[in-house]
Protein backbone atom coordinates (compact mmCIF):
# COMPACT_ATOMS: atom_id res chain seq x y z
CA UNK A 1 -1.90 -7.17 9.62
CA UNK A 2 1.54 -6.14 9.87
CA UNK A 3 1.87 -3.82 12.16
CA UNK A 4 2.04 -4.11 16.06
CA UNK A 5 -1.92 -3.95 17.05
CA UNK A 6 -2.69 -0.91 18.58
CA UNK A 7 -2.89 -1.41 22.81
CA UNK A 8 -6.39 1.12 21.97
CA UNK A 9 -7.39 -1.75 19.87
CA UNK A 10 -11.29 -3.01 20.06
CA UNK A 11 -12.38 -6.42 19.88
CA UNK A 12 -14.41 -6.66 15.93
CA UNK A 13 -18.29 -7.18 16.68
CA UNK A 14 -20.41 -9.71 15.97
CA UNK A 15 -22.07 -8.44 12.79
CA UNK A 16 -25.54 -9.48 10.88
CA UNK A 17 -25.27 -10.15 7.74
CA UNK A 18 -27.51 -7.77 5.41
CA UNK A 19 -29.86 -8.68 3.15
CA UNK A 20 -28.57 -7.57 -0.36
CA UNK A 21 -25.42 -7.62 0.51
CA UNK A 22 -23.04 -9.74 -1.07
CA UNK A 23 -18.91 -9.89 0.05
CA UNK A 24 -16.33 -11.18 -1.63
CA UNK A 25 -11.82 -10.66 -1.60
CA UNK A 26 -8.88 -11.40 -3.47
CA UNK A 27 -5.48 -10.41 -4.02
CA UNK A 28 -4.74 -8.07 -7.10
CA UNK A 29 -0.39 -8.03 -6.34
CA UNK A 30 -1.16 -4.40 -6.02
CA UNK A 31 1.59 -4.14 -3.32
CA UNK A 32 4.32 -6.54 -2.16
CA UNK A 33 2.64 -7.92 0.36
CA UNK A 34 0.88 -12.01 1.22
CA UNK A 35 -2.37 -10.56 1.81
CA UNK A 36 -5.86 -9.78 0.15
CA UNK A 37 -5.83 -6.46 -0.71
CA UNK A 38 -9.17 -5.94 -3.15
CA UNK A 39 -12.61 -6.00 -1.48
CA UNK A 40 -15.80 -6.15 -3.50
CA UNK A 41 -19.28 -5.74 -2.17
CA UNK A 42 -22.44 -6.21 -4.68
CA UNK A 43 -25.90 -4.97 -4.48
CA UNK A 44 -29.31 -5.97 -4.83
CA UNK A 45 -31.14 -4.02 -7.82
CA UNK A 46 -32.67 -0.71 -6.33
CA UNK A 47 -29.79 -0.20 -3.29
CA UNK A 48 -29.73 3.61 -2.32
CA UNK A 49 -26.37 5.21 -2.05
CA UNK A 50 -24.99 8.01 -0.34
CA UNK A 51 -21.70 9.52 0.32
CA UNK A 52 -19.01 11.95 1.57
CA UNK A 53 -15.76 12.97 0.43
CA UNK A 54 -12.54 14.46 1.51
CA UNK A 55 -12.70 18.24 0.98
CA UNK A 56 -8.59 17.78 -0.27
CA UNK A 57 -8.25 20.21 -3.38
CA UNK A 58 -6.20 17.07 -4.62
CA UNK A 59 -8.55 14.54 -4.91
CA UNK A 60 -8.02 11.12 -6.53
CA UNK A 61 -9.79 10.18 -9.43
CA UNK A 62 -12.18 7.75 -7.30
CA UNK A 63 -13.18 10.80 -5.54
CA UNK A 64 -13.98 12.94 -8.29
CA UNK A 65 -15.85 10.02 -10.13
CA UNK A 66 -17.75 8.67 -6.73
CA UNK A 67 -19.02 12.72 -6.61
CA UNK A 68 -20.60 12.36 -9.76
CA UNK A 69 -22.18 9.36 -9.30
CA UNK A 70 -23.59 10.12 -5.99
CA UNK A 71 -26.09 12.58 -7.40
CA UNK A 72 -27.53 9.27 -9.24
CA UNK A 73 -28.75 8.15 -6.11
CA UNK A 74 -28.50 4.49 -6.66
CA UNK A 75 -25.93 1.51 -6.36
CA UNK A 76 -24.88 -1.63 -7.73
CA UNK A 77 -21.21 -2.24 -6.51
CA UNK A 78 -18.43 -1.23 -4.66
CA UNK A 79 -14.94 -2.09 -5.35
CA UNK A 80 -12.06 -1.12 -2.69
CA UNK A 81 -7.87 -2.06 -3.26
CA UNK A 82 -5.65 -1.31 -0.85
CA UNK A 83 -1.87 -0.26 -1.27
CA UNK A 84 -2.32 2.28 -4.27
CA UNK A 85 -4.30 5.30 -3.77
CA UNK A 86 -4.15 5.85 -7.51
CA UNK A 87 -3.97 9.59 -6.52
CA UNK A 88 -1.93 12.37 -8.29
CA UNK A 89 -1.82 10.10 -11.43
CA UNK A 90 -3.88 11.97 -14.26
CA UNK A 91 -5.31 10.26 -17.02
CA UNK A 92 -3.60 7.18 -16.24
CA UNK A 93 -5.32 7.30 -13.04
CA UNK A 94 -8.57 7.84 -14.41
CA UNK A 95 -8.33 5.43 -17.28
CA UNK A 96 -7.60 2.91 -14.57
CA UNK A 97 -10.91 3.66 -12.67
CA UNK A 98 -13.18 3.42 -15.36
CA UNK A 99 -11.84 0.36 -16.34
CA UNK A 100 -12.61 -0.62 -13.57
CA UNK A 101 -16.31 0.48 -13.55
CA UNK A 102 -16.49 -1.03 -17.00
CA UNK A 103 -15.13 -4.39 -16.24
CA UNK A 104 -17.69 -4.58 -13.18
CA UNK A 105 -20.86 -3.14 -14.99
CA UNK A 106 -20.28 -5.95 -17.76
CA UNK A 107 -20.29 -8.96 -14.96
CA UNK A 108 -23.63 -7.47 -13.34
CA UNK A 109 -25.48 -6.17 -16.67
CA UNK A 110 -25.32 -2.58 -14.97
CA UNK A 111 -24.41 1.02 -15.73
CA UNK A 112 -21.22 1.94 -14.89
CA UNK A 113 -21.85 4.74 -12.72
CA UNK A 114 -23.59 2.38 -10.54
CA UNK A 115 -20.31 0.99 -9.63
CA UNK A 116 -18.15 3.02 -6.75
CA UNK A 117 -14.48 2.61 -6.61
CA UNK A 118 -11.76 3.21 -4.06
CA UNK A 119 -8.32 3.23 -3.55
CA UNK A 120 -6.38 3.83 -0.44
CA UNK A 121 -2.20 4.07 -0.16
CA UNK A 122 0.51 5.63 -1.52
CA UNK A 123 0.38 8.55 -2.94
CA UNK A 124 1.71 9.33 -7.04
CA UNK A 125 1.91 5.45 -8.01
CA UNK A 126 -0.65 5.10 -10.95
CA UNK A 127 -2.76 1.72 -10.61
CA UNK A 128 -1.25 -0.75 -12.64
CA UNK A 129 -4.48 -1.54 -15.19
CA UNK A 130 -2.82 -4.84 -15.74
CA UNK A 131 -2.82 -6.22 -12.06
CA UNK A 132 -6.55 -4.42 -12.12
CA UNK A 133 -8.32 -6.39 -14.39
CA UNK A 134 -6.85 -9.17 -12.79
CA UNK A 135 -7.52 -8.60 -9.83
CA UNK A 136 -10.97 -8.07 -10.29
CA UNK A 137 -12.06 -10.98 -12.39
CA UNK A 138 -10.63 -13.22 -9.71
CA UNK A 139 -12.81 -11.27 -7.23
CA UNK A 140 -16.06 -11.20 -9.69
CA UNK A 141 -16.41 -15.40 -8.84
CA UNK A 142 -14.31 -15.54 -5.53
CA UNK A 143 -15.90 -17.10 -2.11
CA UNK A 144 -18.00 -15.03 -0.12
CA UNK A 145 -16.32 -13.81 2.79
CA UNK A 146 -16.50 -12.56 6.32
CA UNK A 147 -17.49 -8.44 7.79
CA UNK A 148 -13.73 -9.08 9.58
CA UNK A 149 -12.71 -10.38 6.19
CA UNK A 150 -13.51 -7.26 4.45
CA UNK A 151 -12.55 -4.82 7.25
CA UNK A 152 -9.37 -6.32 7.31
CA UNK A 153 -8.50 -6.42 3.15
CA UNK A 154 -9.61 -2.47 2.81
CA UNK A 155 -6.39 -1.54 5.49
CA UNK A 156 -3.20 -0.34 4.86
CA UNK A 157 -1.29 0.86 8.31
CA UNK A 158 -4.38 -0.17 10.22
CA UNK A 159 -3.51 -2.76 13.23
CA UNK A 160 -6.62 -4.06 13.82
CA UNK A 161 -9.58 -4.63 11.84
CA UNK A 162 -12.97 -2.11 11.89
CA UNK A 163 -16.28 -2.66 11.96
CA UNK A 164 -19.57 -0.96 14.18
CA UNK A 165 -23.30 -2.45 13.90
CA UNK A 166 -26.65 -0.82 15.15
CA UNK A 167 -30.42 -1.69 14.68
CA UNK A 168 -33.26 0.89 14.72
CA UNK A 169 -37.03 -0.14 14.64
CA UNK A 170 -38.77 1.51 11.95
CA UNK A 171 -42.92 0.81 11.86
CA UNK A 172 -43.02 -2.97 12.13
CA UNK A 173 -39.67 -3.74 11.12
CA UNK A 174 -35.95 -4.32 12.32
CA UNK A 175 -33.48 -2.27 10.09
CA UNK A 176 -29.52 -3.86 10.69
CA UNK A 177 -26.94 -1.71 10.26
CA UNK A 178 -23.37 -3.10 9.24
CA UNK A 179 -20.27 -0.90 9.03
CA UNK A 180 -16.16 -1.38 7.88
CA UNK A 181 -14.12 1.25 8.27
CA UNK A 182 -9.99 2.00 7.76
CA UNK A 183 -8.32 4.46 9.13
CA UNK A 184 -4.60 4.96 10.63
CA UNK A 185 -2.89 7.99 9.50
CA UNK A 186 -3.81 10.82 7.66
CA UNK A 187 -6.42 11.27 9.43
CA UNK A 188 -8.09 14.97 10.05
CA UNK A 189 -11.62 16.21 9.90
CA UNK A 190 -12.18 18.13 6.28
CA UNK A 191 -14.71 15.66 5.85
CA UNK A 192 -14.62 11.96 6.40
CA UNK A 193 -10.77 10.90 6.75
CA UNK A 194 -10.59 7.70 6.32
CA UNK A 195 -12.68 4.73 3.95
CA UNK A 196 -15.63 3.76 5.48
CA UNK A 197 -18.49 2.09 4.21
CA UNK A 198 -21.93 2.08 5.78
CA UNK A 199 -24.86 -1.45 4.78
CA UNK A 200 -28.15 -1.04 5.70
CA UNK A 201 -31.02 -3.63 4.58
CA UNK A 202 -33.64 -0.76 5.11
CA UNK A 203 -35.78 1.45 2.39
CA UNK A 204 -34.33 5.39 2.43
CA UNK A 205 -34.96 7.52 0.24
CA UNK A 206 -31.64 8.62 -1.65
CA UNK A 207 -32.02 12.76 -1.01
CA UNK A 208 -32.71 11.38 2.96
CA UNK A 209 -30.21 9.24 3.26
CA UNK A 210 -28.18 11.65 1.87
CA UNK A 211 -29.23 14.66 4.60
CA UNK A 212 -28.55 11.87 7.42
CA UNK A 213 -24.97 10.63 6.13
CA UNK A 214 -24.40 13.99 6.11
CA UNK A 215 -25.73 15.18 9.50
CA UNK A 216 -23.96 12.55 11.43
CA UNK A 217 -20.60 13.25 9.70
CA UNK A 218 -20.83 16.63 11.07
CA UNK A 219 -20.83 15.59 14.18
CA UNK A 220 -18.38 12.67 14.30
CA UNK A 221 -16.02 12.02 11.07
CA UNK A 222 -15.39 15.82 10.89
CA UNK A 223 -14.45 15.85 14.73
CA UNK A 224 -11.52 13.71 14.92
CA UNK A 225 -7.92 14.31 13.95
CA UNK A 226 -5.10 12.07 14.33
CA UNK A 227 -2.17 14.24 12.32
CA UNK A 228 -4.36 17.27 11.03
CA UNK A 229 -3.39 15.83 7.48
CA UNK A 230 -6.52 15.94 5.64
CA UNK A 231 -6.41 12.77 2.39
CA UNK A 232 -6.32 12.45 -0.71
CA UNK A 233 -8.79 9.61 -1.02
CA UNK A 234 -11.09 9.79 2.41
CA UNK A 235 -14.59 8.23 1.40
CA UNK A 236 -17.52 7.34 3.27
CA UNK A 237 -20.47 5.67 1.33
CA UNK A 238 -23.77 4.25 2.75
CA UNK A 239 -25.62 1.52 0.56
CA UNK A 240 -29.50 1.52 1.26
CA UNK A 241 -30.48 -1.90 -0.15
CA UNK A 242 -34.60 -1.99 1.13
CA UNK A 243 -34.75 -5.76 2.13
CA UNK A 244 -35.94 -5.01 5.37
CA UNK A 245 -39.49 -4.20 3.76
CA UNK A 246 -40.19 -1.19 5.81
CA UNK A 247 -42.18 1.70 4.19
CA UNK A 248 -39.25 3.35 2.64
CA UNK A 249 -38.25 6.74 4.82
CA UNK A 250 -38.28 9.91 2.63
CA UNK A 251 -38.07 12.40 5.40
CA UNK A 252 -38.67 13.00 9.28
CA UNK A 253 -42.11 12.34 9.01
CA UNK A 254 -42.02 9.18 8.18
CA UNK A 255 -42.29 7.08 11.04
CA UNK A 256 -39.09 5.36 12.53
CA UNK A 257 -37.01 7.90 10.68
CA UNK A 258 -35.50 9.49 14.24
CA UNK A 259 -34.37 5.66 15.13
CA UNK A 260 -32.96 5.23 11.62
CA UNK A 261 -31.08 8.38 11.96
CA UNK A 262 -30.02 7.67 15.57
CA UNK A 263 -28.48 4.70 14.64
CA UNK A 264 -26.88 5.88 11.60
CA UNK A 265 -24.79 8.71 14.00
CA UNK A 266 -23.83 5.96 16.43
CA UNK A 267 -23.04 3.83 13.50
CA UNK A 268 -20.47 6.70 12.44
CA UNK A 269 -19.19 7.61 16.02
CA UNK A 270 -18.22 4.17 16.57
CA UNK A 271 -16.56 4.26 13.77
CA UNK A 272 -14.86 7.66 14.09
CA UNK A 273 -13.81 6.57 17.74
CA UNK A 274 -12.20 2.74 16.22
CA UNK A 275 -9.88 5.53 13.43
CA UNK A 276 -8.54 7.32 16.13
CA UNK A 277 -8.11 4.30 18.26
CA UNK A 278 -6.02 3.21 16.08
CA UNK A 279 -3.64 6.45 14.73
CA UNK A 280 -0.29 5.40 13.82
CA UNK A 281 1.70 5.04 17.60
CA UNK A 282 -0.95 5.96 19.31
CA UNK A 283 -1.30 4.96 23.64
CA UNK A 284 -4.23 7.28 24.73
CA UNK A 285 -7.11 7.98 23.32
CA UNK A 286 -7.95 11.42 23.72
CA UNK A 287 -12.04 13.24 24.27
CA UNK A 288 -11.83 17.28 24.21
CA UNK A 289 -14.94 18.66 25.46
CA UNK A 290 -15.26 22.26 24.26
CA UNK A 291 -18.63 24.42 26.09
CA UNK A 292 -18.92 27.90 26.30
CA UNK A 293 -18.28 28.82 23.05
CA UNK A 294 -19.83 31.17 21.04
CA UNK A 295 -21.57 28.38 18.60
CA UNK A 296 -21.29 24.75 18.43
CA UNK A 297 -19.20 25.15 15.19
CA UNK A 298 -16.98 27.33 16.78
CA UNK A 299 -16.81 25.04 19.55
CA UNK A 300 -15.62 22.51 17.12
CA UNK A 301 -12.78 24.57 15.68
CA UNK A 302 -11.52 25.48 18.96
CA UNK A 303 -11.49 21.46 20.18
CA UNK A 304 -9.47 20.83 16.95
CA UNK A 305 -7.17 23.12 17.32
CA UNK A 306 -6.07 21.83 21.07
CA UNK A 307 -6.22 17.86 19.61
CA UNK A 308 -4.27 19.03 16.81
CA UNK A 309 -1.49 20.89 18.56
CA UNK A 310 1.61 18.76 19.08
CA UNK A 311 2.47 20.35 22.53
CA UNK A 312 -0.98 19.48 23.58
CA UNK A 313 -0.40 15.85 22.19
CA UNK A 314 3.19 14.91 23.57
CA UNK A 315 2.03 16.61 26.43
CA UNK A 316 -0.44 13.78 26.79
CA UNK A 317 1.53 11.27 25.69
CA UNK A 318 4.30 12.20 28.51
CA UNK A 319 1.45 12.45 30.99
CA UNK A 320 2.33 16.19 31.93
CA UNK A 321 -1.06 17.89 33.08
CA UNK A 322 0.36 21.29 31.11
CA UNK A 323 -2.74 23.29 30.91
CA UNK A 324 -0.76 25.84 29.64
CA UNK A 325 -0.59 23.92 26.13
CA UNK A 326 -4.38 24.09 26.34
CA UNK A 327 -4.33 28.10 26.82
CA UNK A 328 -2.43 27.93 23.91
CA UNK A 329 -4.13 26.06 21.29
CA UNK A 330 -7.25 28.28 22.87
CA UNK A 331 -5.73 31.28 21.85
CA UNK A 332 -4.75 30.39 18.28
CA UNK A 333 -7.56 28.77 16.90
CA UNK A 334 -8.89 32.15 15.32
CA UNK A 335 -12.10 31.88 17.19
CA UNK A 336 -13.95 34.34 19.65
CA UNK A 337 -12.57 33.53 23.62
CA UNK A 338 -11.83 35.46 26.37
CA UNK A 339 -8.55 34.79 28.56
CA UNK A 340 -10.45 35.96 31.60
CA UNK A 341 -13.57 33.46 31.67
CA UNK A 342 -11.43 30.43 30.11
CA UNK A 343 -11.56 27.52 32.53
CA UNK A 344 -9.45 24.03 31.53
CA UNK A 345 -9.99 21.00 33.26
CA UNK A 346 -8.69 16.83 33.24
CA UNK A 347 -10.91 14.24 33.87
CA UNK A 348 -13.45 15.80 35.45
CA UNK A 349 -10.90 17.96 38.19
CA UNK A 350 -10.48 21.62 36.92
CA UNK A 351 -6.68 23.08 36.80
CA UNK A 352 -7.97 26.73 35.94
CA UNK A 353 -11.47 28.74 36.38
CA UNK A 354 -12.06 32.10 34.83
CA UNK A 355 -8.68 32.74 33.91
CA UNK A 356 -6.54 32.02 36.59
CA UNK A 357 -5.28 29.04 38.63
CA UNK A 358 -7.55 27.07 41.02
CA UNK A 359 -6.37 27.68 44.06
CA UNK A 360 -5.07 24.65 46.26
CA UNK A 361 -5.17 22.82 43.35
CA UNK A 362 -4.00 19.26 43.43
CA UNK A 363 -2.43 17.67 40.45
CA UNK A 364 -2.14 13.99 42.11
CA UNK A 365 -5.63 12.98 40.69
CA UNK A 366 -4.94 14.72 37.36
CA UNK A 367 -1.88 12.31 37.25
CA UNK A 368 -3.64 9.57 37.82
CA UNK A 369 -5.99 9.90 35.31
CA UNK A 370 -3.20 10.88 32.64
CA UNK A 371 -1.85 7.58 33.66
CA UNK A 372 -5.00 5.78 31.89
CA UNK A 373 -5.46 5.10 28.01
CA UNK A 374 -8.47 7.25 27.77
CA UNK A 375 -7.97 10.99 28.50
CA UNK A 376 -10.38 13.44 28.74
CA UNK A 377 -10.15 17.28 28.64
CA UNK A 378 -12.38 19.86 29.39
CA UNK A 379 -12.84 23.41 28.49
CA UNK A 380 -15.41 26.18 29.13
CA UNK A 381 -14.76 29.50 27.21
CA UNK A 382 -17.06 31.61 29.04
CA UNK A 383 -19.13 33.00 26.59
CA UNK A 384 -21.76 31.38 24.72
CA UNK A 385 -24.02 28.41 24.71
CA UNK A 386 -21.47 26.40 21.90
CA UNK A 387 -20.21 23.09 22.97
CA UNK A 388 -18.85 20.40 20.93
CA UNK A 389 -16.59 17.47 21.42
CA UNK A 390 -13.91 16.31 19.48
CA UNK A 391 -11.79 13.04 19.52
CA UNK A 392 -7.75 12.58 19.02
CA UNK A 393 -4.97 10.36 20.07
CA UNK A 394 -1.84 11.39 21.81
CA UNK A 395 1.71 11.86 19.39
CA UNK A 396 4.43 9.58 20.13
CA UNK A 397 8.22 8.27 18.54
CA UNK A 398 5.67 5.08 16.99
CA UNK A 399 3.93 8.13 14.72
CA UNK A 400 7.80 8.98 13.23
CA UNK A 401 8.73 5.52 12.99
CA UNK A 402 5.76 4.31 10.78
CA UNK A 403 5.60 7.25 8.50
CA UNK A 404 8.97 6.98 8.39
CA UNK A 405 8.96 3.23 7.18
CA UNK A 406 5.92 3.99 5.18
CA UNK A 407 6.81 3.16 1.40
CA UNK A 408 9.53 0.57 2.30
C-alpha cells in the first residue's frame, strides 16, 4: 500500500481457508496505480447471504442493487474494485453494475442477482464499462489467491491490510469464520462504514443470519466514527456457504446458535476496532465508555457525539486531559443528562464526580496514560441504567494532509 502504515496497525491473522470459498485478483487499470485493484470471491451452490448498508440518502448503485438482492437470501459471487466508487453516476453507473452481474452470472451459469458488487473510491467518476469487462474476465480464470491478498486489493487509503477470524462449535461441528474488511476515512456509524465482507463454512438460515449480521452491527460497525462522514458505498455482506455440515441454524433454538452468534459479533468488533485503527493520521486509538444513561441507545448517541467532536479529538491527539471538551460534547448530543450527576474520567482515574471537580485531583497519571496509543474515556451520566461503548481515533495534521492529497 501506499501510504505510511498506520503506527495502530495490527499484524493480519492467520486465517482458515473456508470451504466454498473460492479467491481470486487482478488489476482492471481502474486507477493509476501498479496494484490489483478487483477482488472476486465465488460460492458454492446454496451459500446464504446477508447484508448491511450505509443509511447515506446518496447511495451508489451497488448499494441500491445489493438491497434488492439481499431479500433473495442466497449467493453465488462477489465482485469488489477499488479506486471508483461508481457513486453519483446515474444510469451510467448502473449500466456499469449490471454488466457486471451479467458478465459474472454467464461464467457461473447463475442468476444475476446472485452476484453482489462493490465499489469503493472516488466519488462522481462513472466506472469505465470498458476497463470492467476487462477486468473481470481476467479475474474469472486468474490464480487463487491469499485472505491478505484480498484484504489488501479491496483498499484504497487503507495502510495496512484487514482481516479477523473466529470459530464457534455448533452440535458436533467446527464452524470457521473468515473476515476482510477496508476502512480508512469516511468512516461514521449510519450503518456499516466501511466494505467488509464476512465467510462462514456453516449452515444459517438466510432470515437468521440476517437478524445476527444485524444484531452485531448494532453494537460494533454503528459505534465507531473516524470523521462523522457517513459513505456513499459502506457494505457489509456475510456469505453462509453450509460446508461445515452442521444442522443448519434457523433460530436460537437451534443448538450452537448462541456460539455462532458470539462469534459473528467478535468477528465484527475486530473488525470495527482494525477501521478505526487505521483512520486516515490517526496515533491513538480511542474507547468512550458511556453508563448512566437513560438507555443503551442513548448511551450510544451520547459516546458519538464526544468521539466525534474535534475539540475532544485534538484534545487527545495533543494529550491535554480537557474534560471540559467532554462536558461539552455531553451537553450537545440532544440526549437526556444532567450537569449535576455527570462524572468524566481517563483511564480508569476520574477528573470530575457529580458535577464538579474531584478534589485533590492529580492529573500526572491522566498524562501518562494520554501518553499511550490506546486511550480510554469514561463517563457516567447519572441517571439511568444505559451504557454503551463506542470506538474513535484521535484528529491530527496526517487527516488534512491525506484528504487533501486524495484525488491526486
Amino acid at each position: 500500500m501506499d501510504n505510511e502504515r498506520s503506527p495502530l496497525a495490527q499484524p493480519f491473522p492467520n486465517m482458515p481457508t473456508i470451504g466454498g470459498v473460492t479467491l481470486r485478483t487482478a488489476r482492471a487499470h481502474y486507477k493509476d496505480w501498479d496494484r490489483a485493484d478487483l477482488t472476486y470471491a465465488e460460492f458454492a451452490e446454496g451459500t446464504a447471504v446477508a447484508g448491511v448498508f450505509t443509511q447515506s440518502a446518496c447511495p451508489s448503485s451497488e448499494v441500491e442493487i445489493g438491497r434488492e438482492q439481499i431479500k433473495n437470501g442466497t449467493a453465488r459471487a462477489l465482485i469488489v474494485n477499488a479506486g471508483n466508487s461508481n457513486a453519483f453516476t446515474g444510469y451510467r453507473g448502473r449500466e456499469a453494475v449490471d454488466q457486471i452481474m451479467t458478465q459474472v452470472a454467464e461464467h457461473l451459469g447463475c442468476a444475476s442477482e446472485q452476484v453482489f458488487v462493490s465499489s469503493t473510491g472516488v466519488i462522481g467518476v462513472p466506472l469505465p464499462k470498458d476497463k470492467a469487462r476487462d477486468g473481470v474476465a481476467k479475474v474469472l480464470t486468474a490464480e487463487t489467491c491469499t485472505w491478505e491478498e484480498a484484504a489488501d486489493t479491496i483498499a484504497t487509503t487503507d495502510t495496512f491490510a484487514k482481516g479477523a477470524t473466529a470459530s464457534a462449535i455448533v452440535g458436533d461441528k467446527t464452524v470457521q469464520i473468515s473476515a476482510i474488511i477496508k476502512g480508512s476515512g469516511m468512516i461514521a456509524p449510519d450503518m456499516a462504514t466501511m466494505l467488509g465482507y464476512i465467510f462462514t463454512d456453516g449452515a444459517i438460515d438466510p432470515a437468521f443470519l440476517q437478524e445476527l449480521l444485524c444484531a452485531a452491527n448494532q453494537q460494533t460497525f454503528s459505534c465507531i466514527t473516524v470523521d462523522s462522514d457517513t459513505s456513499t458505498s459502506d457494505t457489509v455482506l456475510a456469505f453462509a456457504t453450509g460446508k461445515a455440515g452442521n444442522a443448519p441454524l434457523a433460530s436460537f433454538d437451534d443448538a450452537g446458535a448462541d456460539a455462532f452468534a458470539a462469534a459473528l459479533h467478535d468477528v465484527c468488533r475486530q473488525m470495527a476496532h482494525l477501521v478505526v485503527r487505521d483512520g486516515e493520521g490517526a496515533q491513538k486509538f480511542i474507547a468512550i465508555t458511556v453508563s448512566g444513561a437513560q438507555c443503551d441507545e442513548s448511551a450510544r448517541k451520547i459516546g458519538l457525539s464526544i468521539a466525534n467532536s474535534p475539540l475532544v479529538k485534538t484534545a487527545i491527539a495533543g494529550e491535554d486531559a480537557n474534560w471540559g471538551r467532554v462536558v461539552m460534547a455531553v451537553g450537545k448530543a440532544g440526549e437526556p443528562a444532567d450537569r449535576d450527576k455527570l462524572s468524566i474520567g481517563f483511564g480508569g482515574i476520574w477528573a470530575a464526580r457529580n458535577g464538579q471537580p474531584v478534589p485533590d485531583y492529580d492529573e500526572a497519571p491522566v498524562a501518562r496514560h494520554l501518553k499511550g496509543q490506546d486511550i480510554n474515556i469514561e463517563v457516567d451520566i447519572g441517571i439511568g441504567s444505559g451504557r454503551a461503548t463506542v470506538w474513535t481515533c484521535d484528529l491530527t495534521h496526517g487527516y488534512i494532509t491525506i484528504n487533501a492529497d486524495y484525488r491526486s
